[in-house]
N, C-alpha and C. Protein backbone atom coordinates (compact mmCIF):
# COMPACT_ATOMS: atom_id res chain seq x y z
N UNK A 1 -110.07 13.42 -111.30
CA UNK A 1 -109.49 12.09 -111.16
C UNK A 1 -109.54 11.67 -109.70
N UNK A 2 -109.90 10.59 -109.47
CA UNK A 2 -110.43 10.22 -108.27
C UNK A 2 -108.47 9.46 -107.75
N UNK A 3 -108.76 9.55 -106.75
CA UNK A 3 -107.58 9.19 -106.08
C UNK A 3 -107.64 7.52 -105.06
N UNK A 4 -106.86 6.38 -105.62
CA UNK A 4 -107.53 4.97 -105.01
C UNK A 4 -106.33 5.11 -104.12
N UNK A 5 -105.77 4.41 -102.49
CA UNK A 5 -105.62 4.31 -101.52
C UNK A 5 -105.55 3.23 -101.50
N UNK A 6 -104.25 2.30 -101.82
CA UNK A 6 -103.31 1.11 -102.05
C UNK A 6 -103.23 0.36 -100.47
N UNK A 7 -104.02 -0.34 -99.79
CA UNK A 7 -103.62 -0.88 -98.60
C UNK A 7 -101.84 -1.94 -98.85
N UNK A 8 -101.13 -2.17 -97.73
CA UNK A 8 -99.75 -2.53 -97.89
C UNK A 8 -100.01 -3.94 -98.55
N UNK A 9 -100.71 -4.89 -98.28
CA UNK A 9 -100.71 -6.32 -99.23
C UNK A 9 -100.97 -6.34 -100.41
N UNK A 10 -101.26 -4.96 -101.15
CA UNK A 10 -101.42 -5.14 -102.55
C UNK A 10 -100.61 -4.34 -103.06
N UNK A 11 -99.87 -3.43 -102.44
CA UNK A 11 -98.56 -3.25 -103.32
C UNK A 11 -97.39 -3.17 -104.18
N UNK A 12 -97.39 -4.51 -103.92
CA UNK A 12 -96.13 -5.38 -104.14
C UNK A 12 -96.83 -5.40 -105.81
N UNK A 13 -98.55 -5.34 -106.07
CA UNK A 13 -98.70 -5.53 -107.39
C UNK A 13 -98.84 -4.24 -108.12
N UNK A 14 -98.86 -3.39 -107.43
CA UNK A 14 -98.96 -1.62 -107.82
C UNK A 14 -97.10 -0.95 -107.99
N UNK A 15 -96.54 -1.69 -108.11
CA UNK A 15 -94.96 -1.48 -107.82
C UNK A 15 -94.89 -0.57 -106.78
N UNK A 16 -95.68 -0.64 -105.62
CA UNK A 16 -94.86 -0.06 -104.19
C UNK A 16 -95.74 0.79 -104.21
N UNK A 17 -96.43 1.46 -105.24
CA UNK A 17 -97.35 2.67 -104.67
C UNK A 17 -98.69 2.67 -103.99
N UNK A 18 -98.87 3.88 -103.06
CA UNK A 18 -99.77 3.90 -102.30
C UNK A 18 -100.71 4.29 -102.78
N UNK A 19 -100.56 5.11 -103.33
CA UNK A 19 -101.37 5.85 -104.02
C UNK A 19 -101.41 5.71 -105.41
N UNK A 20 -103.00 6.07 -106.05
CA UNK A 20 -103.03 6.01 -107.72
C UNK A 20 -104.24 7.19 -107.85
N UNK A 21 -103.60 7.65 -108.84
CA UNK A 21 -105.19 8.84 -109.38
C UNK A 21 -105.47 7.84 -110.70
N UNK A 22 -106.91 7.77 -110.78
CA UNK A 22 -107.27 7.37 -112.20
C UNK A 22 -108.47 7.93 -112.31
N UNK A 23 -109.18 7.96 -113.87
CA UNK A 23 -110.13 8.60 -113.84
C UNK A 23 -111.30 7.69 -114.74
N UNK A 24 -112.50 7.50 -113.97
CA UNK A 24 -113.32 6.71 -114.08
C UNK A 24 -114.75 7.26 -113.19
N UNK A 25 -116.19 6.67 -113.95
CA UNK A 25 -116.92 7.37 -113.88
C UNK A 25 -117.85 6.55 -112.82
N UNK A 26 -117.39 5.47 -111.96
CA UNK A 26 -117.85 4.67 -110.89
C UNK A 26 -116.30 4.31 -110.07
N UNK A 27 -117.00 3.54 -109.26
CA UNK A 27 -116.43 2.54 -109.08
C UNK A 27 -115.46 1.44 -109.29
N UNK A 28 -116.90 0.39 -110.03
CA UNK A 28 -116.20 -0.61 -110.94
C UNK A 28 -115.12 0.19 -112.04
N UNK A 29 -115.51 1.27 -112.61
CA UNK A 29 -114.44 1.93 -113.59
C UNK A 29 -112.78 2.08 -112.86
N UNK A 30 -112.87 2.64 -111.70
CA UNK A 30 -111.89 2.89 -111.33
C UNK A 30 -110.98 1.83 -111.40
N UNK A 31 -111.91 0.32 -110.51
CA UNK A 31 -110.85 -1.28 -110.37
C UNK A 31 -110.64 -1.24 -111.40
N UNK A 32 -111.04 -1.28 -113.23
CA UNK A 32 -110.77 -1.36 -113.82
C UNK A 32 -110.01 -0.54 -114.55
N UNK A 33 -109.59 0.62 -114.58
CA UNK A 33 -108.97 1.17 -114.75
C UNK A 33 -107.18 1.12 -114.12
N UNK A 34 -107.40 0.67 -112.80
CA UNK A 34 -106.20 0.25 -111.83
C UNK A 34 -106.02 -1.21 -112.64
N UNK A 35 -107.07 -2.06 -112.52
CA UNK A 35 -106.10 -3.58 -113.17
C UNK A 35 -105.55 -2.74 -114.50
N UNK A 36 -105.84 -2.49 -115.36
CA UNK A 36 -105.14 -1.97 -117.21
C UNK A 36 -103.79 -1.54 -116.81
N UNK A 37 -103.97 -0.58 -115.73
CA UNK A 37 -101.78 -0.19 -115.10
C UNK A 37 -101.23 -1.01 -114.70
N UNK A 38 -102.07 -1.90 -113.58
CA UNK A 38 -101.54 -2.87 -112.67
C UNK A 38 -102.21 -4.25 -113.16
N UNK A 39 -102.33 -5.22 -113.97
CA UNK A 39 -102.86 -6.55 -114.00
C UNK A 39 -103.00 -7.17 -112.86
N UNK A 40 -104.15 -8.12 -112.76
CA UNK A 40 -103.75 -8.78 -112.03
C UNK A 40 -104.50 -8.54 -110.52
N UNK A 41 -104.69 -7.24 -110.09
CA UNK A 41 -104.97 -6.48 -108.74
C UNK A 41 -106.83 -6.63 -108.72
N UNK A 42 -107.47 -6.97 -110.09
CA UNK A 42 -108.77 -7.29 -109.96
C UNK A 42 -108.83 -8.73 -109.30
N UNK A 43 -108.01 -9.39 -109.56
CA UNK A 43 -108.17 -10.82 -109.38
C UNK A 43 -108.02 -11.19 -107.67
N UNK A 44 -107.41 -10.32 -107.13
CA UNK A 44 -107.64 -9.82 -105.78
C UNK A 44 -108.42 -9.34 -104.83
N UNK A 45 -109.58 -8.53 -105.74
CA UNK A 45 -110.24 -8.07 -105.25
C UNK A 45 -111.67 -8.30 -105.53
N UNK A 46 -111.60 -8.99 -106.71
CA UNK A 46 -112.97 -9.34 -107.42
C UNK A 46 -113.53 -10.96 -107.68
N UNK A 47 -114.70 -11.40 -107.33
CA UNK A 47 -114.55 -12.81 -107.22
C UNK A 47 -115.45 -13.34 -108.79
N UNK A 48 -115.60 -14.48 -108.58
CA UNK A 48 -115.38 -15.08 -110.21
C UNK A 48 -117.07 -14.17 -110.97
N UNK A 49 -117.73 -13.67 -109.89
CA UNK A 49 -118.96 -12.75 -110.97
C UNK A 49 -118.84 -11.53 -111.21
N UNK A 50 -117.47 -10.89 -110.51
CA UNK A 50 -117.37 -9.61 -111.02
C UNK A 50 -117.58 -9.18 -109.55
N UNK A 51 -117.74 -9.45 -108.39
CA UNK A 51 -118.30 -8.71 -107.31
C UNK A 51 -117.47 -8.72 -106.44
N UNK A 52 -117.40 -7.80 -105.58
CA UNK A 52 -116.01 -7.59 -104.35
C UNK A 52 -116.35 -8.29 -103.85
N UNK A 53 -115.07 -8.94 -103.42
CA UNK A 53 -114.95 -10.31 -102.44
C UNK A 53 -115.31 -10.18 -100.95
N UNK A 54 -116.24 -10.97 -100.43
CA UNK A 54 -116.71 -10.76 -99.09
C UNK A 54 -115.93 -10.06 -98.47
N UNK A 55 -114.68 -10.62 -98.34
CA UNK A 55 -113.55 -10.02 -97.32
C UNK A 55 -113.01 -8.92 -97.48
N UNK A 56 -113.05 -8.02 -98.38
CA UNK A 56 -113.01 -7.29 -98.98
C UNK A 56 -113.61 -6.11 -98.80
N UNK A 57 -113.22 -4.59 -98.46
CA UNK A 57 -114.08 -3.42 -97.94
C UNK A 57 -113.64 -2.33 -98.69
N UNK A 58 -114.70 -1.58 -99.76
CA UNK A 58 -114.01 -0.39 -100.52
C UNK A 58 -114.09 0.80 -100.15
N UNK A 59 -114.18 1.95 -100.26
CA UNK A 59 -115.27 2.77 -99.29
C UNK A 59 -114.82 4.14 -100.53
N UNK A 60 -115.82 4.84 -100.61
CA UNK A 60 -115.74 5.85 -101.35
C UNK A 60 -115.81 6.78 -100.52
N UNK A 61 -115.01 7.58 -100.12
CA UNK A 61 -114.73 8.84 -99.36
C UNK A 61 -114.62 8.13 -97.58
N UNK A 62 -115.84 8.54 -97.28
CA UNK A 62 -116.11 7.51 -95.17
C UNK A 62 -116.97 6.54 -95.90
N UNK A 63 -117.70 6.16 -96.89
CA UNK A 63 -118.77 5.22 -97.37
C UNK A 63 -118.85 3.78 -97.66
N UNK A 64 -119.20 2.84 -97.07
CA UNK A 64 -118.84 1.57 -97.78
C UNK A 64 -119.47 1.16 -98.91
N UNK A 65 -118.94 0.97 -100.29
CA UNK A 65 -119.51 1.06 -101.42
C UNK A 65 -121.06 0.15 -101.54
N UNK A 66 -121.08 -1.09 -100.72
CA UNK A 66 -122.33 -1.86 -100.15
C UNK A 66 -122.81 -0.66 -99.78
N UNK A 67 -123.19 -0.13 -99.08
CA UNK A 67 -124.31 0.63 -98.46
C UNK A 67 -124.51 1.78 -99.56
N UNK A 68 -124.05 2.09 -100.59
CA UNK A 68 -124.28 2.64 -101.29
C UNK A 68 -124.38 1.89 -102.96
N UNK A 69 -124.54 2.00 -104.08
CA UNK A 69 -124.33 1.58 -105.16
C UNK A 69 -123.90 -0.09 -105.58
N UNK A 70 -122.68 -0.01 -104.91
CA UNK A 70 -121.80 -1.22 -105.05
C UNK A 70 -121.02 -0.51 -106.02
N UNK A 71 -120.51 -1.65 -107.06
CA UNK A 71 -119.68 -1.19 -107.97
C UNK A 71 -120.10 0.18 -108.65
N UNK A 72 -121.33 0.44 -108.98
CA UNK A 72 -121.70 1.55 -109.83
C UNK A 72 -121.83 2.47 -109.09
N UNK A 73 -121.46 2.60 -107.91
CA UNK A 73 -121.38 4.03 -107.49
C UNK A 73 -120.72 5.18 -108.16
N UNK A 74 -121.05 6.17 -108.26
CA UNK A 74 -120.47 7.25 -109.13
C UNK A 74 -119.46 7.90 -108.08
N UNK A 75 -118.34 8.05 -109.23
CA UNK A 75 -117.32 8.80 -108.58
C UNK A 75 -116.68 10.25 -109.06
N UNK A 76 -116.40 11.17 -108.17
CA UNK A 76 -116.40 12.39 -108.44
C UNK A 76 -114.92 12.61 -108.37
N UNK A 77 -114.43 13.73 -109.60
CA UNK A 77 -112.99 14.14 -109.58
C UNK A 77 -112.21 14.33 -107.95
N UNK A 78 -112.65 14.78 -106.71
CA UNK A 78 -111.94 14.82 -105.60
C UNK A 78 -112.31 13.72 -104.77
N UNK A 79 -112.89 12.56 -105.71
CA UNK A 79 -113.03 11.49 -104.31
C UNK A 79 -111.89 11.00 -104.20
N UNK A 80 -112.08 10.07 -103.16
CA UNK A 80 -111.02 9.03 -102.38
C UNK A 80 -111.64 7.52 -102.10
N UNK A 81 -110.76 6.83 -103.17
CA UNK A 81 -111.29 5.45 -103.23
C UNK A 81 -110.44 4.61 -102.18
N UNK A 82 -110.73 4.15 -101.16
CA UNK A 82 -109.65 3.01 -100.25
C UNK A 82 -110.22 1.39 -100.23
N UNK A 83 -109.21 0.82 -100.66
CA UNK A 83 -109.44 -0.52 -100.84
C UNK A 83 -109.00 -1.32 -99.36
N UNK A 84 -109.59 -1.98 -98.54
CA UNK A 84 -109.50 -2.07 -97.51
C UNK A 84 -109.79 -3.49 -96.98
N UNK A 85 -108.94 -4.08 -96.70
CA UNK A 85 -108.78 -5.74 -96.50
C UNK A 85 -109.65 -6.20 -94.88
N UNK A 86 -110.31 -6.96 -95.34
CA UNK A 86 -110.63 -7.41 -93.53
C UNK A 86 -109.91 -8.04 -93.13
N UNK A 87 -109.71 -7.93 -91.69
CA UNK A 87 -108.86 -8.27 -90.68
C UNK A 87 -109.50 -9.53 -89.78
N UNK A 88 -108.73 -10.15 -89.40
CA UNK A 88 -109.30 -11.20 -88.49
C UNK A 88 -108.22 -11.59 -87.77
N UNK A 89 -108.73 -11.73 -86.67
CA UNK A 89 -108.17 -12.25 -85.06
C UNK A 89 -108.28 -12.93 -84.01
N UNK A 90 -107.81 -12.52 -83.27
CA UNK A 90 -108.55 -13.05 -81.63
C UNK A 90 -107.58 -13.98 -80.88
N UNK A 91 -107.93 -14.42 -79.60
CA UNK A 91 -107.56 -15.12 -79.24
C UNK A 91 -107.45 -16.69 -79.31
């Protein structure tokens, strides 16, 4: 069971947790597997074709799921899925 890594702005839809194990045989399985507990948390992360939202950074283990697969990347019982918001700043 792969383990997903709750950044703090999406919490509030995971009831507070940081953490989730689910078990799914990509990627895309996993988001989907997390929206079925949590509703709602795809719609956050996924834009109207099914594809992570620009702003948006997943990374399977150190990996950014773009540079690899995308959604269909395969995921292995000790990975680590982190869902990871871009940041913007400056002066």
């Amino acid at each position: 069971m792969a383990t997903v890594l709750v950044p703090t702005p999406l919490r509030r839809l995971t009831g507070g947790n940081s953490k989730l194990v689910v078990d799914a045989a990509t990627v895309g399985g996993v988001l989907a597997a997390v929206d079925s507990q949590y509703p709602g948390i795809s719609d956050k992360l996924l834009d109207g074709d099914g594809n992570v939202k620009r702003f948006i950074n997943i990374f399977l283990n150190d990996d950014e799921i773009r540079a690899l697969q995308g959604l269909e990347t395969p995921v292995e019982t000790e990975d680590r899925v982190s869902i990871v918001p871009a940041m913007a700043g400056g002066a």
